[in-house]
C-alpha atoms as a PDB file:
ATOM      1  CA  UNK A   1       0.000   0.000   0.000  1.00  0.00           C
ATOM      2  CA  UNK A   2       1.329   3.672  -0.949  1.00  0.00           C
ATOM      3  CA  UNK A   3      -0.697   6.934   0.432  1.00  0.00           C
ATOM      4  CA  UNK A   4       0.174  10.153  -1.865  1.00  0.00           C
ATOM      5  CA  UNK A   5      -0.490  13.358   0.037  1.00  0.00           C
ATOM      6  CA  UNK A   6      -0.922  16.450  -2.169  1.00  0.00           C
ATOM      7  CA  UNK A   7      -0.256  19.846  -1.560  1.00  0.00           C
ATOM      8  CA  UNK A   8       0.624  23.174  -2.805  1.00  0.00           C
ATOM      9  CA  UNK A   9      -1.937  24.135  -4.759  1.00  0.00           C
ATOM     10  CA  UNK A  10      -3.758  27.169  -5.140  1.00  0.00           C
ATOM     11  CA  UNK A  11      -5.049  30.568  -7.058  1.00  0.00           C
ATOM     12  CA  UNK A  12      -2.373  32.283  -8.993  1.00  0.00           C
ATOM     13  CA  UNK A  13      -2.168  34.634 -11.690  1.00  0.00           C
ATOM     14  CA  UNK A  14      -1.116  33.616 -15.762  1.00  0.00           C
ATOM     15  CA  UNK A  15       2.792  34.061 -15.537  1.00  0.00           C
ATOM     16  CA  UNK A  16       3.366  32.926 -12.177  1.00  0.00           C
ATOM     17  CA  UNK A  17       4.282  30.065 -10.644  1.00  0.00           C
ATOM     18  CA  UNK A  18       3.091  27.055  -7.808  1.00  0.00           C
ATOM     19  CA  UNK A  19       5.456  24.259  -6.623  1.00  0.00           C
ATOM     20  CA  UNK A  20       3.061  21.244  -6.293  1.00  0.00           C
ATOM     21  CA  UNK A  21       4.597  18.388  -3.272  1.00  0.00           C
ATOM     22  CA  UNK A  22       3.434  14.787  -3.346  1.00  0.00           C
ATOM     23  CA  UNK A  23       4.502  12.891  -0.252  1.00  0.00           C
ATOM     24  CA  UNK A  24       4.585   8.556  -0.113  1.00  0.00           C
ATOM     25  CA  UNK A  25       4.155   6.922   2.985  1.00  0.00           C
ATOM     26  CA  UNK A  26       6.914   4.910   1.816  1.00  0.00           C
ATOM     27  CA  UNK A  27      10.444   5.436   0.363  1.00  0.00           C
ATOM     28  CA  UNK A  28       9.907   6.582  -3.138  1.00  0.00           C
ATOM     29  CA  UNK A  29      13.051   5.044  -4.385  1.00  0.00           C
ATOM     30  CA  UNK A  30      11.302   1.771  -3.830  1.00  0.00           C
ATOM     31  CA  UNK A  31       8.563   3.190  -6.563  1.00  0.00           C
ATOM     32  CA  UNK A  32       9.451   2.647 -10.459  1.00  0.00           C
ATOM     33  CA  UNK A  33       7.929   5.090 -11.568  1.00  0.00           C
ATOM     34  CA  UNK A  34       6.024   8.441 -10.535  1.00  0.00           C
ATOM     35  CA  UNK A  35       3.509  11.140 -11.952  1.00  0.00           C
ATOM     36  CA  UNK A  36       1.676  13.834 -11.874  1.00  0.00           C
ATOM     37  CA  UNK A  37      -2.080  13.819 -14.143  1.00  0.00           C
ATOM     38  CA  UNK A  38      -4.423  16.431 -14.378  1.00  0.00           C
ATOM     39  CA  UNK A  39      -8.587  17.140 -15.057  1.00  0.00           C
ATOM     40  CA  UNK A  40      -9.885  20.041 -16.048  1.00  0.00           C
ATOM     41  CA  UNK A  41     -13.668  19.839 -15.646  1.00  0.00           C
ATOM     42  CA  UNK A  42     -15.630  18.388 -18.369  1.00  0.00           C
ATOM     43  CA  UNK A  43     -11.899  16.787 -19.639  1.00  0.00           C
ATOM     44  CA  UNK A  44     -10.611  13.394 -19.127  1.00  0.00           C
ATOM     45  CA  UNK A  45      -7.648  13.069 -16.798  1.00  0.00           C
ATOM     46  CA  UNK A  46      -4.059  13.232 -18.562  1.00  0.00           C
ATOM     47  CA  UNK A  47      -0.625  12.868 -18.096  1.00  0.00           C
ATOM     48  CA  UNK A  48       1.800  16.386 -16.961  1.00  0.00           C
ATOM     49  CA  UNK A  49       4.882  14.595 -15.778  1.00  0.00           C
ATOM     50  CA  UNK A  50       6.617  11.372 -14.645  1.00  0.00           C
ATOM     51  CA  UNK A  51       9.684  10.276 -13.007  1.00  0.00           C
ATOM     52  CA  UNK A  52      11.077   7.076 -13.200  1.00  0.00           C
ATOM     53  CA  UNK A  53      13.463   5.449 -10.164  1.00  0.00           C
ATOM     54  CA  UNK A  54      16.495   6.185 -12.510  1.00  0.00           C
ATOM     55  CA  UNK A  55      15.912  10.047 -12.607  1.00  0.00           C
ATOM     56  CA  UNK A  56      14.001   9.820 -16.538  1.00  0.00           C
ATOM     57  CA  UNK A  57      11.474  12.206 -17.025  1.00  0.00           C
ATOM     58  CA  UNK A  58       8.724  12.607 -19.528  1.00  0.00           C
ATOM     59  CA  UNK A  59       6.457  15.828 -20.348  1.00  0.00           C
ATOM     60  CA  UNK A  60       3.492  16.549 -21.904  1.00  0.00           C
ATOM     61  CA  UNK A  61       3.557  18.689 -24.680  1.00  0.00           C
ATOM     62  CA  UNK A  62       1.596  21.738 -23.221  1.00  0.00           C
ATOM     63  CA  UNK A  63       4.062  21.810 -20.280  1.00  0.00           C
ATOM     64  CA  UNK A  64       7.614  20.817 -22.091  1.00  0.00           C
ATOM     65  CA  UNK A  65       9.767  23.746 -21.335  1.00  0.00           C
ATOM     66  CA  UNK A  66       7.401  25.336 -18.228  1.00  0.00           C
ATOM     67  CA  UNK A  67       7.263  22.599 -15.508  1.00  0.00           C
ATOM     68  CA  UNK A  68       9.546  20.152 -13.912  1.00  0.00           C
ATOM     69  CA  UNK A  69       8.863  17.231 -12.245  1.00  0.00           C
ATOM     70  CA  UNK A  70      11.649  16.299  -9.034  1.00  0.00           C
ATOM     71  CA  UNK A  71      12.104  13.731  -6.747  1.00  0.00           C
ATOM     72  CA  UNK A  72      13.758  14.517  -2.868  1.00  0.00           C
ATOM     73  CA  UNK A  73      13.972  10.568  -2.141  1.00  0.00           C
ATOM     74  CA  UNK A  74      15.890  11.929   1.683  1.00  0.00           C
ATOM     75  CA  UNK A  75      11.888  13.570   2.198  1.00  0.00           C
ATOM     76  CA  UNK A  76       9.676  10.585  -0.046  1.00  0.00           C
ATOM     77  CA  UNK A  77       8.473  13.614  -2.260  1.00  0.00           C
ATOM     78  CA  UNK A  78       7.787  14.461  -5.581  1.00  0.00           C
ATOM     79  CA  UNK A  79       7.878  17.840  -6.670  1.00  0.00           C
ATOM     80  CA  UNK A  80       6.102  19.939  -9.749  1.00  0.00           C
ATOM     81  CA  UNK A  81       7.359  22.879 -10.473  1.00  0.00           C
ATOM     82  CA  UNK A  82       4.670  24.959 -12.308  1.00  0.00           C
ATOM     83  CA  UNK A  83       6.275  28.448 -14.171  1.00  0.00           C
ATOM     84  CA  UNK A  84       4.370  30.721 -16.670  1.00  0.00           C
ATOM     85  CA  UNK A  85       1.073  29.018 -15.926  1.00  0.00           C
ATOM     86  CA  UNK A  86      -1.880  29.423 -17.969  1.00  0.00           C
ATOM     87  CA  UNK A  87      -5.010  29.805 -17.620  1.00  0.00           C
ATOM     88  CA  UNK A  88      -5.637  26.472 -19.645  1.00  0.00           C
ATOM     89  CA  UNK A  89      -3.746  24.685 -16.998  1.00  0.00           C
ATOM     90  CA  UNK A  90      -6.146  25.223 -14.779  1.00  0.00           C
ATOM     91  CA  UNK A  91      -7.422  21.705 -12.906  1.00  0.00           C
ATOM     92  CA  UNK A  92      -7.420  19.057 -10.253  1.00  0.00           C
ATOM     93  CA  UNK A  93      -3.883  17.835 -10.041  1.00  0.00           C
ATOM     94  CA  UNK A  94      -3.124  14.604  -8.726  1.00  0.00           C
ATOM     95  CA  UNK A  95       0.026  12.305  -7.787  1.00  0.00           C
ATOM     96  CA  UNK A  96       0.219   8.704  -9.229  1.00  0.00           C
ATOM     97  CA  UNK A  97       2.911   5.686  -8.133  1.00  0.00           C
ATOM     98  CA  UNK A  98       3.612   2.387 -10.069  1.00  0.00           C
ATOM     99  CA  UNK A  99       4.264   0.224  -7.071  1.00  0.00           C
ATOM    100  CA  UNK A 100       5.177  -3.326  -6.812  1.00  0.00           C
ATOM    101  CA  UNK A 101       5.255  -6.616  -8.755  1.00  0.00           C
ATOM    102  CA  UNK A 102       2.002  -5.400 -10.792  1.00  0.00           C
ATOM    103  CA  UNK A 103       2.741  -1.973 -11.207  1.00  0.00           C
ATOM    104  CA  UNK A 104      -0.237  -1.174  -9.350  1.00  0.00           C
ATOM    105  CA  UNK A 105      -1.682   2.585  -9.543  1.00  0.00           C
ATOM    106  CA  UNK A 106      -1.762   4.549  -6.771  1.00  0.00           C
ATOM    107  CA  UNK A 107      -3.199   7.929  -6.621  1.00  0.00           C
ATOM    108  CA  UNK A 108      -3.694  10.964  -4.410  1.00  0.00           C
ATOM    109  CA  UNK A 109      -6.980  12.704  -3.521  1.00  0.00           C
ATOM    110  CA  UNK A 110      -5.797  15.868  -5.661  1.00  0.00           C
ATOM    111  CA  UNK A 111      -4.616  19.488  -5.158  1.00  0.00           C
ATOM    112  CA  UNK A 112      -6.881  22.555  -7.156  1.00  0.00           C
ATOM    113  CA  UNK A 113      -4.763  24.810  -9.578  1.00  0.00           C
ATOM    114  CA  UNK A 114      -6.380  27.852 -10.770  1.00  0.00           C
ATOM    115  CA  UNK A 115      -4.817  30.822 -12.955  1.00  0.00           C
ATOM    116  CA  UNK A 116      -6.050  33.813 -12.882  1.00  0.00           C
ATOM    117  CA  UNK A 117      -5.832  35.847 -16.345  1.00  0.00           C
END
């Protein structure tokens, strides 16, 4: 079993920034690979960013070159860091683990982003 903790989000305005935090109740270099998704409302959930154990990263095209995904294994967090947000990345943002044999998802309950234009 892995519990994700969100936090960090909140209102900002287009052009600034928000540093999202995941925390696992366990060791996150025990966990292949992790993620942060997004919904907007009325949109399906999709990928931002993901980490694997080996430090490889992966963007989504709408965020390549604005946010950063982290790991602090010492603290068992993940990190987003959001710059020049926009208003179309406003949504629910949540943290997602691969864990164990079967890869099995594990997700947080989600932290709100909203920009402000």
């Amino acid at each position: 079993q892995v519990q994700l903790v969100e936090s960090g989000g909140g209102l900002v305005q287009a052009g600034g920034s928000l540093r999202l935090s995941c925390a696992a109740s366990i060791s996150i270099s025990f966990i292949n690979t992790m993620g942060w998704y997004r919904q907007a409302p009325g949109k399906q959930r999709e990928l931002v960013a993901v980490t694997g154990s080996r430090g490889s990263t992966n963007y989504a095209d709408s965020v390549k070159g604005r946010f950063t995904i982290s790991r602090d294994v010492a603290k068992n967090i993940v990190y987003l860091q959001m710059n020049s947000l926009k208003p179309e990345d406003i949504a629910v943002y949540y943290c997602n683990a691969l864990y164990g044999l079967n890869e099995r998802d594990y997700w947080g309950q989600g932290t709100q982003v909203t920009v402000s234009s």
